[in-house]
PDB file of N, CA and C in Angstrom:
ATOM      1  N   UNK A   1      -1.353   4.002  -9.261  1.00  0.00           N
ATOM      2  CA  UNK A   1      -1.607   4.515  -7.929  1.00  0.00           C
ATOM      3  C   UNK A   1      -0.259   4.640  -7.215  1.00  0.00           C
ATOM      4  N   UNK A   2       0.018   5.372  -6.206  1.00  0.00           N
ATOM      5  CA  UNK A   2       1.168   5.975  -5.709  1.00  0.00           C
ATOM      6  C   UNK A   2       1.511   5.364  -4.663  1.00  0.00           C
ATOM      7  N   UNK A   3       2.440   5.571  -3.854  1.00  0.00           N
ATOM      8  CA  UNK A   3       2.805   4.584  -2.990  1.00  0.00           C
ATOM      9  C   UNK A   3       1.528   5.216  -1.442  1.00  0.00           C
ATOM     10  N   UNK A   4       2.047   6.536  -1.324  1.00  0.00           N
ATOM     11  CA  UNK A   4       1.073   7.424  -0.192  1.00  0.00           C
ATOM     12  C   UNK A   4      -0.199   7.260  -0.415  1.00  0.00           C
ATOM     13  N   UNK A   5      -0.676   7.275  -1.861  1.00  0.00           N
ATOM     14  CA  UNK A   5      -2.210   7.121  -1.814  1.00  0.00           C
ATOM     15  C   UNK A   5      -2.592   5.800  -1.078  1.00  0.00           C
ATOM     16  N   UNK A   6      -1.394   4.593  -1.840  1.00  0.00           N
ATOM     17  CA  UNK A   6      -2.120   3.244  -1.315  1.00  0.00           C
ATOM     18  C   UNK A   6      -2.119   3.025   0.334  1.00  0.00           C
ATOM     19  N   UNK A   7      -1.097   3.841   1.042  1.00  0.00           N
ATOM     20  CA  UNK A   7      -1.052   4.068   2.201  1.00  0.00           C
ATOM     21  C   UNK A   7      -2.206   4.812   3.063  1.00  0.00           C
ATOM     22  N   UNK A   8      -2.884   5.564   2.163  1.00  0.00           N
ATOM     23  CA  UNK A   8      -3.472   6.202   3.185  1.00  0.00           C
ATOM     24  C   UNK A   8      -5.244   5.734   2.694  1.00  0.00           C
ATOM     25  N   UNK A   9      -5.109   4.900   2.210  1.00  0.00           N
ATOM     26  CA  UNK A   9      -6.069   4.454   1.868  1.00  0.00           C
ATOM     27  C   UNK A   9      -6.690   2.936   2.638  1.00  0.00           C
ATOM     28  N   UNK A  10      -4.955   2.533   2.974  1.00  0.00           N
ATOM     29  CA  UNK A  10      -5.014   0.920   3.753  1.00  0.00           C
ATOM     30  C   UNK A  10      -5.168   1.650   5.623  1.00  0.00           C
ATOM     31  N   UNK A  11      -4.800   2.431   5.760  1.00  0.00           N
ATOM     32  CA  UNK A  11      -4.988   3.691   6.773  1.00  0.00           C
ATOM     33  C   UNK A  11      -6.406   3.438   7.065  1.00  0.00           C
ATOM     34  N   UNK A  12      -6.925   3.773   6.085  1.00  0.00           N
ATOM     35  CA  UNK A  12      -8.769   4.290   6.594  1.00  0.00           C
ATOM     36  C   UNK A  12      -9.311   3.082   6.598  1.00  0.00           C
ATOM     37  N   UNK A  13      -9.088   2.212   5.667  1.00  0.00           N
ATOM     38  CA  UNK A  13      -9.546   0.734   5.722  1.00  0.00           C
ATOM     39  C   UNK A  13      -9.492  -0.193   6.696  1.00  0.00           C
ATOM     40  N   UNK A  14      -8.170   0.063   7.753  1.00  0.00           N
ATOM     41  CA  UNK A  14      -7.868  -0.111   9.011  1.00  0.00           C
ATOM     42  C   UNK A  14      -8.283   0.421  10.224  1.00  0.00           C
ATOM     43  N   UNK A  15      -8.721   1.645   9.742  1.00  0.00           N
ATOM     44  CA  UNK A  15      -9.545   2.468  11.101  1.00  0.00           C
ATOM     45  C   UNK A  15     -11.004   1.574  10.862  1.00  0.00           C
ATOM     46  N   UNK A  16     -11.289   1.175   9.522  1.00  0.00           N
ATOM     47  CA  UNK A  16     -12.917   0.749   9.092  1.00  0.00           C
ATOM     48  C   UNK A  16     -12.697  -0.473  10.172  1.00  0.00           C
ATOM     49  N   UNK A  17     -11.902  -1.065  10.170  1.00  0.00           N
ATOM     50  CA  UNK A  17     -12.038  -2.355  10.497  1.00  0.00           C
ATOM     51  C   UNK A  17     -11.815  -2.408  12.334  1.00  0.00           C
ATOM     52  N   UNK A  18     -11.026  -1.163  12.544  1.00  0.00           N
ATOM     53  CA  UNK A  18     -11.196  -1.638  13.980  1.00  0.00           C
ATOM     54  C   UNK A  18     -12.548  -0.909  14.829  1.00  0.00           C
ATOM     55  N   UNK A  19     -13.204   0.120  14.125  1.00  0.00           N
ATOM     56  CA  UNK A  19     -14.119   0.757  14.784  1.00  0.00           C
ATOM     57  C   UNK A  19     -15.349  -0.305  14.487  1.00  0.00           C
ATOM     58  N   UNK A  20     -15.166  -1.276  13.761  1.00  0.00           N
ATOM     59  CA  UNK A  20     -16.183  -2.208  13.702  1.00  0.00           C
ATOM     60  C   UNK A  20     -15.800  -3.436  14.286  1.00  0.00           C
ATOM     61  N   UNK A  21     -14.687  -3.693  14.936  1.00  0.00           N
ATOM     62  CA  UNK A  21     -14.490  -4.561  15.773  1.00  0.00           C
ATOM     63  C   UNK A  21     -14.730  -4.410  16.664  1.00  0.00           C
ATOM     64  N   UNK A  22     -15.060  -2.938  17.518  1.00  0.00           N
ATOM     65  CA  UNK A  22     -15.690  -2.363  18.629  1.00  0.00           C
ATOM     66  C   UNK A  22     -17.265  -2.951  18.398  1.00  0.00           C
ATOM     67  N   UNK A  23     -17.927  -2.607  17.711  1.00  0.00           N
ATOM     68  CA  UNK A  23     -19.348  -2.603  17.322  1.00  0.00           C
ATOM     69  C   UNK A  23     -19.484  -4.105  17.280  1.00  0.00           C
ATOM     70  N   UNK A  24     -18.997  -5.325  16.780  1.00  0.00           N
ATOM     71  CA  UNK A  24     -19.129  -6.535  17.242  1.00  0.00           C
ATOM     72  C   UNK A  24     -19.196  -7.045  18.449  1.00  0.00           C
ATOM     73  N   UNK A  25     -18.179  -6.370  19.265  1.00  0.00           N
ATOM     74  CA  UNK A  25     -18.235  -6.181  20.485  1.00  0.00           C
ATOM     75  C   UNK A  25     -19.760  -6.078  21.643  1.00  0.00           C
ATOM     76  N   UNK A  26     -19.780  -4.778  20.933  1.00  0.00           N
ATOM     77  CA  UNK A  26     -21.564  -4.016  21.488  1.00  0.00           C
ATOM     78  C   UNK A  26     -22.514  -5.025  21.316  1.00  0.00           C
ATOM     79  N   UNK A  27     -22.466  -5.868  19.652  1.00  0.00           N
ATOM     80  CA  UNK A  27     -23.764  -6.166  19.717  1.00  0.00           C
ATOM     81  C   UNK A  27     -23.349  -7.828  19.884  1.00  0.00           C
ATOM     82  N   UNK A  28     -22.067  -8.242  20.403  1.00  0.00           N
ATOM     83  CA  UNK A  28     -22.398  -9.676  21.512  1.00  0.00           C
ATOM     84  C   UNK A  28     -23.066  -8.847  22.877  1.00  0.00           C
ATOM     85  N   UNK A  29     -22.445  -7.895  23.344  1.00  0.00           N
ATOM     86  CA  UNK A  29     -23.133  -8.026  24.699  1.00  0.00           C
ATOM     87  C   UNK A  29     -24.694  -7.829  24.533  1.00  0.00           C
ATOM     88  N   UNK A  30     -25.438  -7.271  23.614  1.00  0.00           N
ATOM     89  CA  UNK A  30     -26.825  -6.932  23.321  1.00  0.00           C
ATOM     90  C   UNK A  30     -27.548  -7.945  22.538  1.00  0.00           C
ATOM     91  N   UNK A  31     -26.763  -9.128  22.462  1.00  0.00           N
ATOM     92  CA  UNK A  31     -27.097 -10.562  21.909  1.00  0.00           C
ATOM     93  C   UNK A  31     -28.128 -10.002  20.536  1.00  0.00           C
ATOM     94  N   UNK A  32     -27.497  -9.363  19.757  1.00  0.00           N
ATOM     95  CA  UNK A  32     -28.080  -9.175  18.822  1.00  0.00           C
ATOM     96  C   UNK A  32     -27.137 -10.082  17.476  1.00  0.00           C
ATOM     97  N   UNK A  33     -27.657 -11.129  16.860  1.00  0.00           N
ATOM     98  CA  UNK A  33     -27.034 -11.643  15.928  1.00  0.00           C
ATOM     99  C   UNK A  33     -27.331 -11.320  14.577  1.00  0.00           C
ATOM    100  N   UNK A  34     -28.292 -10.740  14.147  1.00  0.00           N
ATOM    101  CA  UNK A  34     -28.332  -9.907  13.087  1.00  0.00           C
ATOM    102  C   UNK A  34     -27.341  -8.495  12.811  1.00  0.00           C
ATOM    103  N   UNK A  35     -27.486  -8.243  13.595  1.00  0.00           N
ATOM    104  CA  UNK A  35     -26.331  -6.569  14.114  1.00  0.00           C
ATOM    105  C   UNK A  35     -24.469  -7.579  13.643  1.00  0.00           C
ATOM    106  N   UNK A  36     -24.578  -8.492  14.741  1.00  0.00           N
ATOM    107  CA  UNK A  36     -23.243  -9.205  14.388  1.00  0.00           C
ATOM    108  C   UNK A  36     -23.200  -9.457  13.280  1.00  0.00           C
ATOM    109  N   UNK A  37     -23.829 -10.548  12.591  1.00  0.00           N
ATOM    110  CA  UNK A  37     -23.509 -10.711  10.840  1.00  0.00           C
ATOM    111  C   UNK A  37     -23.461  -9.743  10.246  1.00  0.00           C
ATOM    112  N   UNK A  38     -24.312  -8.620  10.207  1.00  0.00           N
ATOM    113  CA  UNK A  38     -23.676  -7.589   9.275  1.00  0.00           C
ATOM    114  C   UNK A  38     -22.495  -6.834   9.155  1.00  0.00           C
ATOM    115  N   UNK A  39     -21.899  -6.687  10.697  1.00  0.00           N
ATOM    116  CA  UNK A  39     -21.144  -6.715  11.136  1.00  0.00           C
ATOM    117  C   UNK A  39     -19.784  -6.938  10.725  1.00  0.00           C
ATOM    118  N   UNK A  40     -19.914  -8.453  10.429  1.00  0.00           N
ATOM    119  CA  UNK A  40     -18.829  -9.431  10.313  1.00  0.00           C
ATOM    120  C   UNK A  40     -19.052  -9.113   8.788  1.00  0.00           C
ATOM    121  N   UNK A  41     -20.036  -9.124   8.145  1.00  0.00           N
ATOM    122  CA  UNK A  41     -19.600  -9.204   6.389  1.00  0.00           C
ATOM    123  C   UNK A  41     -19.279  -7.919   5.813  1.00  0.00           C
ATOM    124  N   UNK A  42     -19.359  -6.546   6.915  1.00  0.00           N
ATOM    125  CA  UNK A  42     -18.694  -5.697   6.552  1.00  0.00           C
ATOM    126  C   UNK A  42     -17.174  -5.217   6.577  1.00  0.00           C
ATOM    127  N   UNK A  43     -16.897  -6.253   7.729  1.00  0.00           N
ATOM    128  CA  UNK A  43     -15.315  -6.497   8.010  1.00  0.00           C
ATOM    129  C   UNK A  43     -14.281  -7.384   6.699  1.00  0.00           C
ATOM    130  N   UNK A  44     -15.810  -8.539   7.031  1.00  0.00           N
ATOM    131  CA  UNK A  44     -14.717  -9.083   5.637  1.00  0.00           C
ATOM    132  C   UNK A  44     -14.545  -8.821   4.268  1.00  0.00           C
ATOM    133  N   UNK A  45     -15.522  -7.478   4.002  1.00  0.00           N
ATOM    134  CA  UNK A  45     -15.155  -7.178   2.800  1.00  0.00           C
ATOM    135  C   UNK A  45     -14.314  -6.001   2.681  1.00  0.00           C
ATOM    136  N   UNK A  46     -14.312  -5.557   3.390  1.00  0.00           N
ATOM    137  CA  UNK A  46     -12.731  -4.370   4.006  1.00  0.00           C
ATOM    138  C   UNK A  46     -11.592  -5.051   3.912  1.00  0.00           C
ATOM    139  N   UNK A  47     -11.536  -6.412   4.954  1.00  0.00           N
ATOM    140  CA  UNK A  47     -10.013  -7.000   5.186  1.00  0.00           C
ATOM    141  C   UNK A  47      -9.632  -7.468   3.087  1.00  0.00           C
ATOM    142  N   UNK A  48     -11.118  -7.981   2.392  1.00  0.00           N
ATOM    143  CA  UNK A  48     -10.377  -8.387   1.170  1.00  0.00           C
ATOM    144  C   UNK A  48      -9.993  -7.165   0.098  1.00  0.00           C
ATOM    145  N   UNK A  49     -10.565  -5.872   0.498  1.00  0.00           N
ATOM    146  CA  UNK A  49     -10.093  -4.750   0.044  1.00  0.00           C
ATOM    147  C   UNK A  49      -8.852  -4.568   0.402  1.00  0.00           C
ATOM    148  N   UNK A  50      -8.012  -4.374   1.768  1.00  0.00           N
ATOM    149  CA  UNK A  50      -6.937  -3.993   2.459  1.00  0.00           C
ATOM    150  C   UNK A  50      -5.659  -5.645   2.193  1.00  0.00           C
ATOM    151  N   UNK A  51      -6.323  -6.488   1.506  1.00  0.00           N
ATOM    152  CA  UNK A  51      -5.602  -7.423   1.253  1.00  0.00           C
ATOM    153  C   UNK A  51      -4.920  -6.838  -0.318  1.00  0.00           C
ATOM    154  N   UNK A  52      -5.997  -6.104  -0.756  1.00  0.00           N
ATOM    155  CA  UNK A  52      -5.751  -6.357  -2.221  1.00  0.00           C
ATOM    156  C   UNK A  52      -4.623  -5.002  -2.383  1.00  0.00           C
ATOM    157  N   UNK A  53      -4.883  -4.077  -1.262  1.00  0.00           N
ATOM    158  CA  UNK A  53      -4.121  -2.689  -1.522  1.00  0.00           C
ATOM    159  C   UNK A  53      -2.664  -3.178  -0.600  1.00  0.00           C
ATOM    160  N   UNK A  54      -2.589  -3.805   0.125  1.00  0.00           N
ATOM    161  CA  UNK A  54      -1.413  -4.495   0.541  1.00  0.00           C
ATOM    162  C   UNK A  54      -0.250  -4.900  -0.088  1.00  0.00           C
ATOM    163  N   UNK A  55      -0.888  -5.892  -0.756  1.00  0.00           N
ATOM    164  CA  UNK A  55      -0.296  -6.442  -1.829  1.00  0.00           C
ATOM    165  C   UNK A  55       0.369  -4.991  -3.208  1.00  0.00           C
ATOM    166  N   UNK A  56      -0.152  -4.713  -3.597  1.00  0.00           N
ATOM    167  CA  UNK A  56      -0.102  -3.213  -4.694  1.00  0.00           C
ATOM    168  C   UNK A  56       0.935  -2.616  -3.595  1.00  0.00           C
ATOM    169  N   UNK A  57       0.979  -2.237  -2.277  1.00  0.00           N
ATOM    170  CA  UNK A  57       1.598  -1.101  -1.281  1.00  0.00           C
ATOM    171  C   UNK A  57       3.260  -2.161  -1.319  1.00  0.00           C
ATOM    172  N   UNK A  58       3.197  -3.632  -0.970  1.00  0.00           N
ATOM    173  CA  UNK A  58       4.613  -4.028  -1.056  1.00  0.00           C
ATOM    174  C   UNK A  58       5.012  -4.288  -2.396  1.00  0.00           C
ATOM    175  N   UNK A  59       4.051  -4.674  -3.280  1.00  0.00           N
ATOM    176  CA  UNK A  59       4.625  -5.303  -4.590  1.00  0.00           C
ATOM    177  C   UNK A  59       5.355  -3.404  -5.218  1.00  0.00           C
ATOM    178  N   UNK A  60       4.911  -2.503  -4.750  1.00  0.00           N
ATOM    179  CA  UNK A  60       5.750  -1.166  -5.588  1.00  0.00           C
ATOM    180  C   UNK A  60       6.502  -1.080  -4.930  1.00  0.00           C
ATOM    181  N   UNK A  61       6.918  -1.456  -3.587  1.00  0.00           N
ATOM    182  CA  UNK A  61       8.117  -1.025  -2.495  1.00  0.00           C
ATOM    183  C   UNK A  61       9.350  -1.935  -3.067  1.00  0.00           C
ATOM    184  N   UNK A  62       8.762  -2.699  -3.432  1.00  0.00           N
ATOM    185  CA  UNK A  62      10.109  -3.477  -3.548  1.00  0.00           C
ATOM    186  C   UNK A  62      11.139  -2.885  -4.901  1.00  0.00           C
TER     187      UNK A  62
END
């Protein structure tokens, strides 16, 4: 994988994660805790995706 691909890939994975940090947001104020957990386990399986392309994005830079 290329250096731009892994870039623009940790890109979208980062937009994933903040447009759903909005939506956590929404559903504390709508005290919905089902909405939140799904929420949250869709974040954290993004952040361990964007961990893993991170890693690949500095380990080729160097």
């Amino acid at each position: 994988m290329n250096l731009q691909r892994i870039q623009i890939q940790r890109e979208g994975h980062r937009r994933f994660i903040e447009k759903y940090l909005e939506k956590i947001e929404q559903s504390k104020e709508n005290d919905s805790l089902t909405d939140f957990h799904a929420i949250l386990n869709a974040i954290e399986a993004k952040v361990t995706i964007l961990e893993t392309l991170n890693e690949k994005y500095f380990h080729r830079r160097r």
